[in-house]
C-alpha atoms as a PDB file:
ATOM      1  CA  UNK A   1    -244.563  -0.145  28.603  1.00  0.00           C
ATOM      2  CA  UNK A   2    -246.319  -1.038  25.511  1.00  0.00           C
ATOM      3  CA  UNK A   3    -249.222   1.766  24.012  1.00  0.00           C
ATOM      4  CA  UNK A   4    -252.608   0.506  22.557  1.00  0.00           C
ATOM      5  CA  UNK A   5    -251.563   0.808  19.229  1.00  0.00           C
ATOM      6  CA  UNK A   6    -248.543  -1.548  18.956  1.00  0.00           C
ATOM      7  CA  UNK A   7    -248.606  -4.061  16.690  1.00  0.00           C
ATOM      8  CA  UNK A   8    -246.762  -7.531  18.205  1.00  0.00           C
ATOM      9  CA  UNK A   9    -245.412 -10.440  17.004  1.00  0.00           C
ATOM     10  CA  UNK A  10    -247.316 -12.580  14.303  1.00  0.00           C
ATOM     11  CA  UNK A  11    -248.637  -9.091  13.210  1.00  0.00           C
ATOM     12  CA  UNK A  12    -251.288  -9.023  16.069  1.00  0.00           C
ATOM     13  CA  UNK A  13    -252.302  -5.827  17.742  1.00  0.00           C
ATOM     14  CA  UNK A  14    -250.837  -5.599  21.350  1.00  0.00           C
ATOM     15  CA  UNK A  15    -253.334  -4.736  24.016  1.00  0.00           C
ATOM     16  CA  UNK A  16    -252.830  -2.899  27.089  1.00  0.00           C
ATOM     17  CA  UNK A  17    -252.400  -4.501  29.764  1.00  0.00           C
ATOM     18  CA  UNK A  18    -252.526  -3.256  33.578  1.00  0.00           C
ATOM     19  CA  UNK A  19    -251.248  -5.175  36.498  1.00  0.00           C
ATOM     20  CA  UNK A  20    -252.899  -3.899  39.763  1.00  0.00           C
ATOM     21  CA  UNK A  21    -250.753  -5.158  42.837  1.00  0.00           C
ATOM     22  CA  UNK A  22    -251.867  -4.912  46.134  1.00  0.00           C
ATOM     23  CA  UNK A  23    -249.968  -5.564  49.508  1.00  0.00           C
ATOM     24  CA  UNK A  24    -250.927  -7.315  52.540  1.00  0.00           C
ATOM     25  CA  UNK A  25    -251.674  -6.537  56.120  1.00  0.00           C
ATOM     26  CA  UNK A  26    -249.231  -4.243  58.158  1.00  0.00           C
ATOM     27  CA  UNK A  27    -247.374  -3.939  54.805  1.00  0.00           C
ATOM     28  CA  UNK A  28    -246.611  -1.132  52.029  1.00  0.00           C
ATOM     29  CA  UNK A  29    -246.699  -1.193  48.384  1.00  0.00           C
ATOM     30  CA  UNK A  30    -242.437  -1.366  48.461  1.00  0.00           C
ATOM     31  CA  UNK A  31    -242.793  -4.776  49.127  1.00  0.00           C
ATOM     32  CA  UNK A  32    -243.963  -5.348  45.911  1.00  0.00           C
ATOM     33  CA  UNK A  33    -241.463  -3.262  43.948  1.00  0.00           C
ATOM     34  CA  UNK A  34    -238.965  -5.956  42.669  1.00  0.00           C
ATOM     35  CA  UNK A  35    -242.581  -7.648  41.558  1.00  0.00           C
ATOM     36  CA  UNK A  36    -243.766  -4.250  39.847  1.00  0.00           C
ATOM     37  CA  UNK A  37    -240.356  -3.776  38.104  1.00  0.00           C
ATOM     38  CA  UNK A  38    -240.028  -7.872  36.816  1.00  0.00           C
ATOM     39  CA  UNK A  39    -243.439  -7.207  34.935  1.00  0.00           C
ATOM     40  CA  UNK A  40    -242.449  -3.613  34.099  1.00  0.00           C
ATOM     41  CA  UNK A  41    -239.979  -5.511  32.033  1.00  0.00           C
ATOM     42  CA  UNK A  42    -241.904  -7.944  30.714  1.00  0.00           C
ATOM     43  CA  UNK A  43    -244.014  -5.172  28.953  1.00  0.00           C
ATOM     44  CA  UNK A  44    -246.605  -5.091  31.359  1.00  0.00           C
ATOM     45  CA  UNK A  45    -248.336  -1.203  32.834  1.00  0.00           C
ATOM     46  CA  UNK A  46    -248.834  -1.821  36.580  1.00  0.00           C
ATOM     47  CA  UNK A  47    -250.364   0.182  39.476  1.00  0.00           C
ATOM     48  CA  UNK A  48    -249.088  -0.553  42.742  1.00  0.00           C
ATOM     49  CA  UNK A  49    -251.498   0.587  44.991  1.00  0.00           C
ATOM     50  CA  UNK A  50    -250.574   1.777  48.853  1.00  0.00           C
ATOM     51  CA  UNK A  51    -253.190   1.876  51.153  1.00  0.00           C
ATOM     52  CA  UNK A  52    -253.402   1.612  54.980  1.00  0.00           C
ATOM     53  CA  UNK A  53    -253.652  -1.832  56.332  1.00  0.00           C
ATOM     54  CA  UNK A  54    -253.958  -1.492  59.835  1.00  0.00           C
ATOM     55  CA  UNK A  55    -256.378   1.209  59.890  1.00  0.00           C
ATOM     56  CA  UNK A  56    -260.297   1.102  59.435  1.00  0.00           C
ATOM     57  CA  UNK A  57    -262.002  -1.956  58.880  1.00  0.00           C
ATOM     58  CA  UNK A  58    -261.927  -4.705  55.946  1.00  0.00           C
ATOM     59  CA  UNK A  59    -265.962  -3.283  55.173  1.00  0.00           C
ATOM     60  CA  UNK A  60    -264.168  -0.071  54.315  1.00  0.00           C
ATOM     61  CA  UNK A  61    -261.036  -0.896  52.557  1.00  0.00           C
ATOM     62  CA  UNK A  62    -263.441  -2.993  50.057  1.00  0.00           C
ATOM     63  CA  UNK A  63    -265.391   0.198  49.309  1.00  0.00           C
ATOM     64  CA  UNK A  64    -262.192   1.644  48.639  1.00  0.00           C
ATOM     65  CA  UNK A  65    -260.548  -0.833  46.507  1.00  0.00           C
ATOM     66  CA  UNK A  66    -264.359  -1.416  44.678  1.00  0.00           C
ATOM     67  CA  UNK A  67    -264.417   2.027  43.720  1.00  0.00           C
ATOM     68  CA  UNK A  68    -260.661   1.931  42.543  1.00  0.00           C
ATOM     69  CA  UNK A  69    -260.906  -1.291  40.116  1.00  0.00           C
ATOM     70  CA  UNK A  70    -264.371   0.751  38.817  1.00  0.00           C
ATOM     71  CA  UNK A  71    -262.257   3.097  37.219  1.00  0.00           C
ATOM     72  CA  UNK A  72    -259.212   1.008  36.326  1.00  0.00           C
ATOM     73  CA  UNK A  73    -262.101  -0.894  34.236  1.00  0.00           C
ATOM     74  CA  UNK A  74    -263.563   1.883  32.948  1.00  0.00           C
ATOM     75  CA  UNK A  75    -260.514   3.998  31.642  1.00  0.00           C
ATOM     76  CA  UNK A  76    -260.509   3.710  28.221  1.00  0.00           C
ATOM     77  CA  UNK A  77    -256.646   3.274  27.874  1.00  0.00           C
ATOM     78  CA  UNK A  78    -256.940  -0.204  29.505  1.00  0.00           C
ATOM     79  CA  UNK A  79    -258.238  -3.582  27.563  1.00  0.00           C
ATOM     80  CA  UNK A  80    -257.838  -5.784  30.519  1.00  0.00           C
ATOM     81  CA  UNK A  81    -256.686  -5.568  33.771  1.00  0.00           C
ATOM     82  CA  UNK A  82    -255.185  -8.601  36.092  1.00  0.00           C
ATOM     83  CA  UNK A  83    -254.928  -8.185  40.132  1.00  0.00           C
ATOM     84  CA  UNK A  84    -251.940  -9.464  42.062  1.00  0.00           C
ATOM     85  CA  UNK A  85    -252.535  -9.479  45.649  1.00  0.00           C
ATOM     86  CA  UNK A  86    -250.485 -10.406  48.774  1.00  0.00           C
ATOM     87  CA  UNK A  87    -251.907 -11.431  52.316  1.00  0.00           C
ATOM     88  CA  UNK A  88    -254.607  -9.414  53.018  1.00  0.00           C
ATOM     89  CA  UNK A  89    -254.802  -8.021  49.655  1.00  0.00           C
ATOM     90  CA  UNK A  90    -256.125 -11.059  48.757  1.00  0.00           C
ATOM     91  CA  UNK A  91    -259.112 -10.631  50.747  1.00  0.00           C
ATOM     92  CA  UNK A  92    -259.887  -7.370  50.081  1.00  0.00           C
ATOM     93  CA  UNK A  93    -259.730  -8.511  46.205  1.00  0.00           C
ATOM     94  CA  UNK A  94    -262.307 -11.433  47.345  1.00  0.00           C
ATOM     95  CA  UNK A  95    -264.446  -9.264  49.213  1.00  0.00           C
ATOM     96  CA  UNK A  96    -264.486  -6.891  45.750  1.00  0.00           C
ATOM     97  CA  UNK A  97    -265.294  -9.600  43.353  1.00  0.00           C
ATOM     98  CA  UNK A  98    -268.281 -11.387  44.981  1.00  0.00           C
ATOM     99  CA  UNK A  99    -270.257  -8.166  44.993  1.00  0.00           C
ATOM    100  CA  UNK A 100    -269.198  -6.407  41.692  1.00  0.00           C
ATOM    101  CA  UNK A 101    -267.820  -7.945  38.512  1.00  0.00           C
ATOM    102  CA  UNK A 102    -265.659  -5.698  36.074  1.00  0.00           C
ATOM    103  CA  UNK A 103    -265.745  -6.948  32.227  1.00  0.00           C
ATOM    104  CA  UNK A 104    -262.082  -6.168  31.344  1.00  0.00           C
ATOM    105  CA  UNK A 105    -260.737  -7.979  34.459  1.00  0.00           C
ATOM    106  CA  UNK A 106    -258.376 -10.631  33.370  1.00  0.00           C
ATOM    107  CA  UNK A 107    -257.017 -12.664  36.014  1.00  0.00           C
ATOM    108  CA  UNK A 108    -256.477 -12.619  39.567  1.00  0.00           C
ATOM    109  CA  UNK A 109    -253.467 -14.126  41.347  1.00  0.00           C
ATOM    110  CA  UNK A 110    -253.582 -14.684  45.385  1.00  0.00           C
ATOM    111  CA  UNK A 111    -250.078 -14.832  46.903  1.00  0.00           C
ATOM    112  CA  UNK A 112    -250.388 -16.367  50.467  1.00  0.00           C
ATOM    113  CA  UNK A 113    -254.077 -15.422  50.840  1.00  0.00           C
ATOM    114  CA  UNK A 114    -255.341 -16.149  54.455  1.00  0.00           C
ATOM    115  CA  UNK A 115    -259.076 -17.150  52.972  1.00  0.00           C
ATOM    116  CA  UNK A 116    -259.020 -19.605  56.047  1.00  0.00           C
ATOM    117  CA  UNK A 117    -258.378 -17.082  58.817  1.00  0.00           C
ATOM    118  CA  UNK A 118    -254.889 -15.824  60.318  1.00  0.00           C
ATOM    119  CA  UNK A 119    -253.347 -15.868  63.789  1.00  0.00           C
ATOM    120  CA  UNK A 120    -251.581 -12.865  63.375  1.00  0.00           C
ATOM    121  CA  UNK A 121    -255.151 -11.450  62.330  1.00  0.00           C
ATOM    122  CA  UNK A 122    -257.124 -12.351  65.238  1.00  0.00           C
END
């Protein structure tokens, strides 16, 4: 994990970097583990976030995940932030970012997003 102050190569300061992961429908954050440790490695702070798919509606877990990337973008000890989601996590992470935007959001990677529907859904 690499702290604010670290100066990398080429003499540039480092900034912190968070990777947010977030799992998909009937899922939990485990899944993502090998993921979480790969950029753990790489020099990378994540936050794998667990949350429960198959309960409550999509309304709510956007609320929740809005109010979560609020403060990941507002703590101070973060520069930027990027968002890896699987599945569902994907649109939850949509559903977020057309009704809020966050400055020190980087980017936003979709793994298998069902922005078209799913079978297993309906």
């Amino acid at each position: 994990m690499r702290s604010s102050g670290e100066i990398g190569p080429l003499g540039r300061q480092r900034r912190r970097e968070t990777v947010v992961l977030i799992h998909g429908l009937a899922s939990h954050r485990l899944l993502l583990r090998p993921l979480e440790r790969f950029l753990q490695k790489r020099g990378y702070d994540t936050l794998n976030v667990g949350y429960r798919s198959v309960c409550g509606d999509l309304d709510s877990l956007i609320r929740q995940f809005s109010a979560k990337f609020s403060d990941i973008n507002d703590d101070a000890a973060i520069d930027r932030f990027h968002i890896v989601a699987h599945s569902m996590g994907s649109v939850i992470v949509r559903g977020v970012l057309v009704r809020q935007e966050f400055p020190h959001l980087g980017r936003v990677v979709n793994l298998a997003p069902p922005h078209r529907g799913s079978r297993v859904a309906t």
